[in-house]
PDB file of N, CA and C in Angstrom:
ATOM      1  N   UNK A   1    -108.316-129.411 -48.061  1.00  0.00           N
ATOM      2  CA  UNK A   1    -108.413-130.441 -49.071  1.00  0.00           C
ATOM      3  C   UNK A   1    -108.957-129.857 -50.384  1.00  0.00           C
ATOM      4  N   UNK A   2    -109.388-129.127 -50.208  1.00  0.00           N
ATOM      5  CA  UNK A   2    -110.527-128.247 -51.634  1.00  0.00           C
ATOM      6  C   UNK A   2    -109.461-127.716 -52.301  1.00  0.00           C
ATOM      7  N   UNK A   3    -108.471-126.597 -51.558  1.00  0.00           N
ATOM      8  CA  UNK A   3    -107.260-126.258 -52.134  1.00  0.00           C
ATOM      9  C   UNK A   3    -106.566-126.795 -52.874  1.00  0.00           C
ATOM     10  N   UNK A   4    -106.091-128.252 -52.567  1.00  0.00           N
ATOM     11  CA  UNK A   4    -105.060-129.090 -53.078  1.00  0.00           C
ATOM     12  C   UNK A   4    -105.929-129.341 -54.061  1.00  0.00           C
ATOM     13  N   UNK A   5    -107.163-129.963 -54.563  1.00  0.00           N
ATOM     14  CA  UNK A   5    -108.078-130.476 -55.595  1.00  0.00           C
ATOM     15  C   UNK A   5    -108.185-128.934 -56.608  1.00  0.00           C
ATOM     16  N   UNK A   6    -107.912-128.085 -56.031  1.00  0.00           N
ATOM     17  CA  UNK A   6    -108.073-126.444 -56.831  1.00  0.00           C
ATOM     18  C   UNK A   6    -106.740-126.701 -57.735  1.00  0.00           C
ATOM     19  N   UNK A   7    -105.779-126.774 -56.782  1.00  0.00           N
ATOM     20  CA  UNK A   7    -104.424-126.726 -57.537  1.00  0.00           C
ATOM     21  C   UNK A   7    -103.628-127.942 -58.269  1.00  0.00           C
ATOM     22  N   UNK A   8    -104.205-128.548 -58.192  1.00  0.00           N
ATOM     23  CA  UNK A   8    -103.923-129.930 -58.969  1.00  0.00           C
ATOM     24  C   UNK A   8    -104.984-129.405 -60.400  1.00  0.00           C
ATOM     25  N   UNK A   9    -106.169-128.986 -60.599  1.00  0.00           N
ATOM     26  CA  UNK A   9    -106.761-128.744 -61.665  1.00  0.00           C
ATOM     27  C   UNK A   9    -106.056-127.359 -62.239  1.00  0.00           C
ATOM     28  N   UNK A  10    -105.600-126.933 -61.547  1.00  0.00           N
ATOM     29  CA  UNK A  10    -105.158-125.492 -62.307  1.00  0.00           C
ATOM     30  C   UNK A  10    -103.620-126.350 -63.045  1.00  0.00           C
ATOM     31  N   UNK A  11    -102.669-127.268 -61.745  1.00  0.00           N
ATOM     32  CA  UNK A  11    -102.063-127.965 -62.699  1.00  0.00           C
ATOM     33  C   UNK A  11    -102.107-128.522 -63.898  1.00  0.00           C
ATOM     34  N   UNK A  12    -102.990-129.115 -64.044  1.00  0.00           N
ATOM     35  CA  UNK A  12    -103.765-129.909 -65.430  1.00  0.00           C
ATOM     36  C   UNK A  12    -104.017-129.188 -66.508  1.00  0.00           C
ATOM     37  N   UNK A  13    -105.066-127.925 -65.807  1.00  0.00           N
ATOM     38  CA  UNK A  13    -104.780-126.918 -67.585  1.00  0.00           C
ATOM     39  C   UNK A  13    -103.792-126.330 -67.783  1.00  0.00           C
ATOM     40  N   UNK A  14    -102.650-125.904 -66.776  1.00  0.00           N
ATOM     41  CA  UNK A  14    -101.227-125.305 -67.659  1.00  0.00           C
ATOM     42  C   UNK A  14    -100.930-126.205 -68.395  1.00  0.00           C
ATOM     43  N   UNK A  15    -100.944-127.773 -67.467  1.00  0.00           N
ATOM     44  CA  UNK A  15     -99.593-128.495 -68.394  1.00  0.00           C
ATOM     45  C   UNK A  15    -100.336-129.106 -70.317  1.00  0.00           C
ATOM     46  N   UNK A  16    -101.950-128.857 -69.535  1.00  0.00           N
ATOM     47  CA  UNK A  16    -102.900-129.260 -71.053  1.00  0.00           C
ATOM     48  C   UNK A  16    -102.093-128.137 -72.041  1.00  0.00           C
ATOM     49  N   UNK A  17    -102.172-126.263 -71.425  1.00  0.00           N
ATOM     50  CA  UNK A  17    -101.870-125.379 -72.442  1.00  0.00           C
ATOM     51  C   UNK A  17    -100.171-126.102 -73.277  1.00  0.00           C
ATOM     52  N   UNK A  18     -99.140-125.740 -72.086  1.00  0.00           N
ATOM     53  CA  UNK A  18     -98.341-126.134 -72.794  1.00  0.00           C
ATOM     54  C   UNK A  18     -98.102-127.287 -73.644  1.00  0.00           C
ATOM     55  N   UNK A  19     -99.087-128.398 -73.570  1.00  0.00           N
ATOM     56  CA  UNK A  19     -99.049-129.700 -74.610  1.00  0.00           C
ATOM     57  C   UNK A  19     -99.608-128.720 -75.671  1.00  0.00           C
ATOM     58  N   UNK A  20    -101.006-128.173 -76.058  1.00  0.00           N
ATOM     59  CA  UNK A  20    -101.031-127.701 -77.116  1.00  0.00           C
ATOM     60  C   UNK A  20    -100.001-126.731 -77.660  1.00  0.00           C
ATOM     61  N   UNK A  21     -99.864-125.803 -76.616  1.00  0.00           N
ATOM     62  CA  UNK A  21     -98.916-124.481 -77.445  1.00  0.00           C
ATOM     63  C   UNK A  21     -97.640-125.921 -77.906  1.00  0.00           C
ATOM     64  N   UNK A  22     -96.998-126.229 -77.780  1.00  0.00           N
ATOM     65  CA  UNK A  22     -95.719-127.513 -78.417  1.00  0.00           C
ATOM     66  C   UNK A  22     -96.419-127.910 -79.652  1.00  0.00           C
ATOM     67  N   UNK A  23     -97.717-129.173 -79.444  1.00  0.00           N
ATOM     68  CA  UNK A  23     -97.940-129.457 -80.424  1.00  0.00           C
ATOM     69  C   UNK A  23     -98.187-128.370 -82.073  1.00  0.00           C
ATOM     70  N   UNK A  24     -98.452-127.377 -81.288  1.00  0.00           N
ATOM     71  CA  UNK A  24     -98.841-126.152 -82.338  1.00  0.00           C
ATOM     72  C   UNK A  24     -97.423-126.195 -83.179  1.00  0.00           C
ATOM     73  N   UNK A  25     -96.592-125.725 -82.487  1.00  0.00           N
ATOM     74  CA  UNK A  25     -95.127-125.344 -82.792  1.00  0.00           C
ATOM     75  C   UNK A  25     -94.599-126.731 -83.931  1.00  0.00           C
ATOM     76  N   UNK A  26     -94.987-128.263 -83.506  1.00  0.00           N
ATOM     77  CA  UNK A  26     -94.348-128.841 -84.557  1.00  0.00           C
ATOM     78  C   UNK A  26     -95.170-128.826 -85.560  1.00  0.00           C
ATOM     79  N   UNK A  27     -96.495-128.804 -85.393  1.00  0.00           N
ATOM     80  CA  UNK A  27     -97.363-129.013 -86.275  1.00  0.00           C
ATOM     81  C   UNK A  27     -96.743-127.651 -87.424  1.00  0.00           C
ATOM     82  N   UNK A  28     -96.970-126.434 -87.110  1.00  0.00           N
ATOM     83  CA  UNK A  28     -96.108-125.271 -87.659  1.00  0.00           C
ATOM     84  C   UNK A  28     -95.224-125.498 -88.725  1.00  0.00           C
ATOM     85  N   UNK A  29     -94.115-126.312 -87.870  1.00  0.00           N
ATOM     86  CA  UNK A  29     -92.646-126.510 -88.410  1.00  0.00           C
ATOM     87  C   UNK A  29     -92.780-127.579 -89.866  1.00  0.00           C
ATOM     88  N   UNK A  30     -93.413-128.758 -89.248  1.00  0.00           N
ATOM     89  CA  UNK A  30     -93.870-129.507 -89.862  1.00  0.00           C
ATOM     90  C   UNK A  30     -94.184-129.486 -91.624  1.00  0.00           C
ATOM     91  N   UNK A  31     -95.580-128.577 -91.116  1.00  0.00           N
ATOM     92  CA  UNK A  31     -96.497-127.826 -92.401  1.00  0.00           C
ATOM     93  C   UNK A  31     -95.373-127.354 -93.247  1.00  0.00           C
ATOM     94  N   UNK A  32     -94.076-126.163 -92.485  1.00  0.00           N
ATOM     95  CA  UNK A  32     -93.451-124.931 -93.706  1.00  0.00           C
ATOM     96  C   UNK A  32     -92.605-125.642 -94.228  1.00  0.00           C
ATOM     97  N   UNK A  33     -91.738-126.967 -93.540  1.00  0.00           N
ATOM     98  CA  UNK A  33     -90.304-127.219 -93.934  1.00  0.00           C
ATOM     99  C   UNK A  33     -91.120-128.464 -95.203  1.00  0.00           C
ATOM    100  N   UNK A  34     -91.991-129.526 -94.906  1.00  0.00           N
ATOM    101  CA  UNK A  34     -92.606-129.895 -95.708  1.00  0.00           C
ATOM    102  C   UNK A  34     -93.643-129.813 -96.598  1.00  0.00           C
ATOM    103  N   UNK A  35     -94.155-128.509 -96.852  1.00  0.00           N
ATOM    104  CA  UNK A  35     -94.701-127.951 -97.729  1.00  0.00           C
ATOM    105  C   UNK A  35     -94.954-128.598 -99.125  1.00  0.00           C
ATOM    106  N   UNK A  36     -93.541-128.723 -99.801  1.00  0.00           N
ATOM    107  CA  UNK A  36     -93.528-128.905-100.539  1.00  0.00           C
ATOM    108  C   UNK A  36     -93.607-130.415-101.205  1.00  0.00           C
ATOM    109  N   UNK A  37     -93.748-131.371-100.444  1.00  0.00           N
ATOM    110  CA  UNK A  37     -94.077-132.641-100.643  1.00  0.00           C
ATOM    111  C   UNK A  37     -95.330-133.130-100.035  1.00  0.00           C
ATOM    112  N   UNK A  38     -95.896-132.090 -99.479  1.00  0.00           N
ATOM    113  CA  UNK A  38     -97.554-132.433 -99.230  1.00  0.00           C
ATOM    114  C   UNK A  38     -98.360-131.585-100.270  1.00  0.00           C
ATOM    115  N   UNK A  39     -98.100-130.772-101.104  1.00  0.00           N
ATOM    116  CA  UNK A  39     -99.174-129.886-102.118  1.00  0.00           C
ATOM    117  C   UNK A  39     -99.330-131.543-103.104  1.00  0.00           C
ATOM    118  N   UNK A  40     -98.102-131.728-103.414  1.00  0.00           N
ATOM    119  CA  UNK A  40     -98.724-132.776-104.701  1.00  0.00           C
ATOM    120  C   UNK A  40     -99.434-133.966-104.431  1.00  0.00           C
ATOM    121  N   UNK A  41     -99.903-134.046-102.833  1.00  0.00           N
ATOM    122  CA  UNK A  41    -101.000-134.927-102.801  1.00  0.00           C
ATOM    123  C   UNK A  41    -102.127-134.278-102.274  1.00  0.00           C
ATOM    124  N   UNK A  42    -102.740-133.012-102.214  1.00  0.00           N
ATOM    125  CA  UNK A  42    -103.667-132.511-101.763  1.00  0.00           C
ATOM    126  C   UNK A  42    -105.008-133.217-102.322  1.00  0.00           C
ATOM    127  N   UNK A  43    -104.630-132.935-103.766  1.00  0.00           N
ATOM    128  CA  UNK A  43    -105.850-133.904-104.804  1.00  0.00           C
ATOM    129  C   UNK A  43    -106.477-135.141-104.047  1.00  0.00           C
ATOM    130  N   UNK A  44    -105.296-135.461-103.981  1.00  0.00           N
ATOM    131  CA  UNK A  44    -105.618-137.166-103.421  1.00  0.00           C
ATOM    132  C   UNK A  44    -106.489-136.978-102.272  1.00  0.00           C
ATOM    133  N   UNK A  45    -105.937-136.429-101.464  1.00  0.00           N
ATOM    134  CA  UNK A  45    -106.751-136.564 -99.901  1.00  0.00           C
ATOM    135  C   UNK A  45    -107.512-136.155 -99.540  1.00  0.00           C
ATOM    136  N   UNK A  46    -108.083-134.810-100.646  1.00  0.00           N
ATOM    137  CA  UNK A  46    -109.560-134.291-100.664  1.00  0.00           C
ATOM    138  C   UNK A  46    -110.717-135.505-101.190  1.00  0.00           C
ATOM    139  N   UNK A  47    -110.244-136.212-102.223  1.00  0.00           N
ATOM    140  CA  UNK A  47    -110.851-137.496-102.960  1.00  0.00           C
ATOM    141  C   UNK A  47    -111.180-138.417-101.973  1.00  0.00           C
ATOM    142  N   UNK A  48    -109.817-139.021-100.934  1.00  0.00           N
ATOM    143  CA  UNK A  48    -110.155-139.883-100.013  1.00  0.00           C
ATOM    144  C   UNK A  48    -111.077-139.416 -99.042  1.00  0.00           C
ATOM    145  N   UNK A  49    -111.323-137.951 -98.666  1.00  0.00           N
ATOM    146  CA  UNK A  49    -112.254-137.354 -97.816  1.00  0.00           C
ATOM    147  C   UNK A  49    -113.569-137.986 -98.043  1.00  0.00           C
ATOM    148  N   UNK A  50    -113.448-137.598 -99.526  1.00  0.00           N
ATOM    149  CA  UNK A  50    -115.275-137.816 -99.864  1.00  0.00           C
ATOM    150  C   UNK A  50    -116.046-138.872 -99.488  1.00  0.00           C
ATOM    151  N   UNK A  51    -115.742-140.181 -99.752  1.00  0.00           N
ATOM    152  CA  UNK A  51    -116.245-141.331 -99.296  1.00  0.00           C
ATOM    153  C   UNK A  51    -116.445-141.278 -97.760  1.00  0.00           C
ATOM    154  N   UNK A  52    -115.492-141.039 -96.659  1.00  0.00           N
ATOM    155  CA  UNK A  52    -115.071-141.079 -95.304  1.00  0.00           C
ATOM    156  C   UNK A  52    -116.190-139.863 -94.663  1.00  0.00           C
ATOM    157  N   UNK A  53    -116.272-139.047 -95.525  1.00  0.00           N
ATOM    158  CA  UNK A  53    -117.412-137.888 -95.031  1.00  0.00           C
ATOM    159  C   UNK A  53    -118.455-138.072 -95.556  1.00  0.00           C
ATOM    160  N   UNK A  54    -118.967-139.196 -96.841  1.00  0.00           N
ATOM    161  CA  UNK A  54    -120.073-139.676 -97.229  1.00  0.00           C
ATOM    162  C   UNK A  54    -120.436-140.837 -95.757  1.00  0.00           C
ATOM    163  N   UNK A  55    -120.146-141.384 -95.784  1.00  0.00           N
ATOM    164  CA  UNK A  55    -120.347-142.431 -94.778  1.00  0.00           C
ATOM    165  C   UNK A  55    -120.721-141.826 -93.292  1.00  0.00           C
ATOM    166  N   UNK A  56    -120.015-141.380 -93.058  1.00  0.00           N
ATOM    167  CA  UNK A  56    -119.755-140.510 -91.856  1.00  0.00           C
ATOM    168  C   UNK A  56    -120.800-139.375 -91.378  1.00  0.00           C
ATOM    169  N   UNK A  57    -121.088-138.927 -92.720  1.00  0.00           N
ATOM    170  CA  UNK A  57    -121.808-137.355 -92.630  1.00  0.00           C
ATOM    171  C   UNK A  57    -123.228-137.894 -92.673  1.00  0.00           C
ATOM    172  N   UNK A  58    -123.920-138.795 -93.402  1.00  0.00           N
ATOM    173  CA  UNK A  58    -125.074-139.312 -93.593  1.00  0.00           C
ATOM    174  C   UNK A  58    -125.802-139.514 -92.355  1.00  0.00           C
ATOM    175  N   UNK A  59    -125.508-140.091 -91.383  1.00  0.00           N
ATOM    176  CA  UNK A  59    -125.548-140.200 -90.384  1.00  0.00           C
ATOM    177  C   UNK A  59    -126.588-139.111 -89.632  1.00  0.00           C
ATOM    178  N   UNK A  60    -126.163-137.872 -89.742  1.00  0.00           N
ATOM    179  CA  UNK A  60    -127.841-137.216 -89.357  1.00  0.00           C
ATOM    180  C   UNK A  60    -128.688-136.466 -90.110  1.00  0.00           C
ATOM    181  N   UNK A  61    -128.756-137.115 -91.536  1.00  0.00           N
ATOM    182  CA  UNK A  61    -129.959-137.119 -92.133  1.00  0.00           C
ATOM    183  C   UNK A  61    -131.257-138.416 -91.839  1.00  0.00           C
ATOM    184  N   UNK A  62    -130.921-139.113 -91.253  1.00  0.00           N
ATOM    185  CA  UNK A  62    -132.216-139.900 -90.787  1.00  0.00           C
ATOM    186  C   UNK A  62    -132.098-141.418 -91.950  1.00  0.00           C
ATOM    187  N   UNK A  63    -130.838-141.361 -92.417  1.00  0.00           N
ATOM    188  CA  UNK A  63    -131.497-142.523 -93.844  1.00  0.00           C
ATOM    189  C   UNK A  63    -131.122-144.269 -93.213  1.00  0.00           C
ATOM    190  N   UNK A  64    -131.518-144.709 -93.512  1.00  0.00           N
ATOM    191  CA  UNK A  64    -131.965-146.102 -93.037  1.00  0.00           C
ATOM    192  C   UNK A  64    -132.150-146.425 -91.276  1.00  0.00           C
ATOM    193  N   UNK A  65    -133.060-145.368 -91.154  1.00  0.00           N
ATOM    194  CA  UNK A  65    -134.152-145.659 -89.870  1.00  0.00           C
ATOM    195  C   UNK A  65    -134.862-145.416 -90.131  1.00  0.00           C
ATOM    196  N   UNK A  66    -136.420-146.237 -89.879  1.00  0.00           N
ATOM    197  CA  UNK A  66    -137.580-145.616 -89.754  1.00  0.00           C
ATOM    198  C   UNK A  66    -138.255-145.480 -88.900  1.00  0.00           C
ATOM    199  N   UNK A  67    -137.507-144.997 -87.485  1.00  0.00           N
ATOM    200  CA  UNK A  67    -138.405-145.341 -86.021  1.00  0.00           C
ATOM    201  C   UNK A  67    -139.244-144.340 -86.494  1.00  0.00           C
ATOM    202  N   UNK A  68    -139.092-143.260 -87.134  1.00  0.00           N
ATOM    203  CA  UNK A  68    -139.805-142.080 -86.943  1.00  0.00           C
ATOM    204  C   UNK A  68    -141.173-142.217 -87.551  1.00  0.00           C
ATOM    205  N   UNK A  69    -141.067-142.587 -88.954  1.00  0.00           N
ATOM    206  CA  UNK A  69    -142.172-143.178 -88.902  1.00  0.00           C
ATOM    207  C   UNK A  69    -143.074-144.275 -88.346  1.00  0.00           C
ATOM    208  N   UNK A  70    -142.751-145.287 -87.812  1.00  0.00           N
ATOM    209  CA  UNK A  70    -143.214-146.038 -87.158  1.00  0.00           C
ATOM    210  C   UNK A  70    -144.161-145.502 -85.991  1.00  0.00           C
ATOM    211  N   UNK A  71    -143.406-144.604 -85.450  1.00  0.00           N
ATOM    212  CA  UNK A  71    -143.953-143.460 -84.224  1.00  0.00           C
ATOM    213  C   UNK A  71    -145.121-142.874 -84.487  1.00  0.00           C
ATOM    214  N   UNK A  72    -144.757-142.375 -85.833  1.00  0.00           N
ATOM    215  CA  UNK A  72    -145.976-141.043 -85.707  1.00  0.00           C
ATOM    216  C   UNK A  72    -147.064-142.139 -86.514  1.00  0.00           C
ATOM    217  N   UNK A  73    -146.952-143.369 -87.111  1.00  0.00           N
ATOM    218  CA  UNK A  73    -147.811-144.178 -87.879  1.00  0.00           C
ATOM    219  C   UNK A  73    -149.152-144.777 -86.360  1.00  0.00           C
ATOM    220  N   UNK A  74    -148.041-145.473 -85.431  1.00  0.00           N
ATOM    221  CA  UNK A  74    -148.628-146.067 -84.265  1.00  0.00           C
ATOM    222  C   UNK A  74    -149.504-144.536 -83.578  1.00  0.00           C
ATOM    223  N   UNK A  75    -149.024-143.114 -83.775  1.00  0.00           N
ATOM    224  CA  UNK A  75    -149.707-142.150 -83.026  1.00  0.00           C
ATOM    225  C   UNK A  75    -150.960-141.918 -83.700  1.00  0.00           C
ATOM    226  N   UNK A  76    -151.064-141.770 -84.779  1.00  0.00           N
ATOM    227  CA  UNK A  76    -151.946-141.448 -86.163  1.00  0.00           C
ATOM    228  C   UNK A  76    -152.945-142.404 -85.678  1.00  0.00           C
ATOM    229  N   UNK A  77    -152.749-144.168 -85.247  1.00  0.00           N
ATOM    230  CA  UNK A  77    -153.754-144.984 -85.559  1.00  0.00           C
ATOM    231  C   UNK A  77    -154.243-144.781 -84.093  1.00  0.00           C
ATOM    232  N   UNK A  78    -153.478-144.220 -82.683  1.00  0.00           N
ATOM    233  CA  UNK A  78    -154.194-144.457 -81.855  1.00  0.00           C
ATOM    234  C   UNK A  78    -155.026-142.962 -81.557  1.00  0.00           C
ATOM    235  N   UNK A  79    -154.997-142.040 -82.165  1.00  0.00           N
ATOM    236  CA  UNK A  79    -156.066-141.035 -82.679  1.00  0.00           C
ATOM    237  C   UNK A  79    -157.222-141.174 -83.380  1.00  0.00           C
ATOM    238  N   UNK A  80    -157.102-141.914 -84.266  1.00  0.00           N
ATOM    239  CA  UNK A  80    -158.405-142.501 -84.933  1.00  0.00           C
ATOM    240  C   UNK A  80    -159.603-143.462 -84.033  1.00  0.00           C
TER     241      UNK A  80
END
């Protein structure tokens, strides 16, 4: 039984490789044959990035939580 559960997972990552190696290939094709009608919006979609990675990226700088202080405030007073 261990066998069959061995070879069913070894199934799974070939058929995972060959989904990527394919997807690679159109993605590839994709990129060279349309090239030239994706440069003239590069501008654009670096712009739309910014907001989407503002929002997104903020996230582990700590800004609108304050457990942390709360924590070390409640530790501070039960030291005193």
């Amino acid at each position: 039984m261990n066998t069959q559960h061995h070879s069913q997972n070894t199934q799974h990552k070939k058929s995972n490789l060959v989904m990527w190696v394919f997807l690679a290939f159109i993605a590839y094709f994709l990129i060279t044959e349309h090239w030239a009608h994706i440069v003239p919006y590069l501008p654009w979609f670096i712009l739309l990035l910014c907001p989407l990675l503002h929002v997104f990226m903020h996230g582990g700088h700590g800004h609108g939580s304050n457990q942390d202080s709360h924590t070390n405030h409640s530790h501070h007073n039960k030291e005193e």
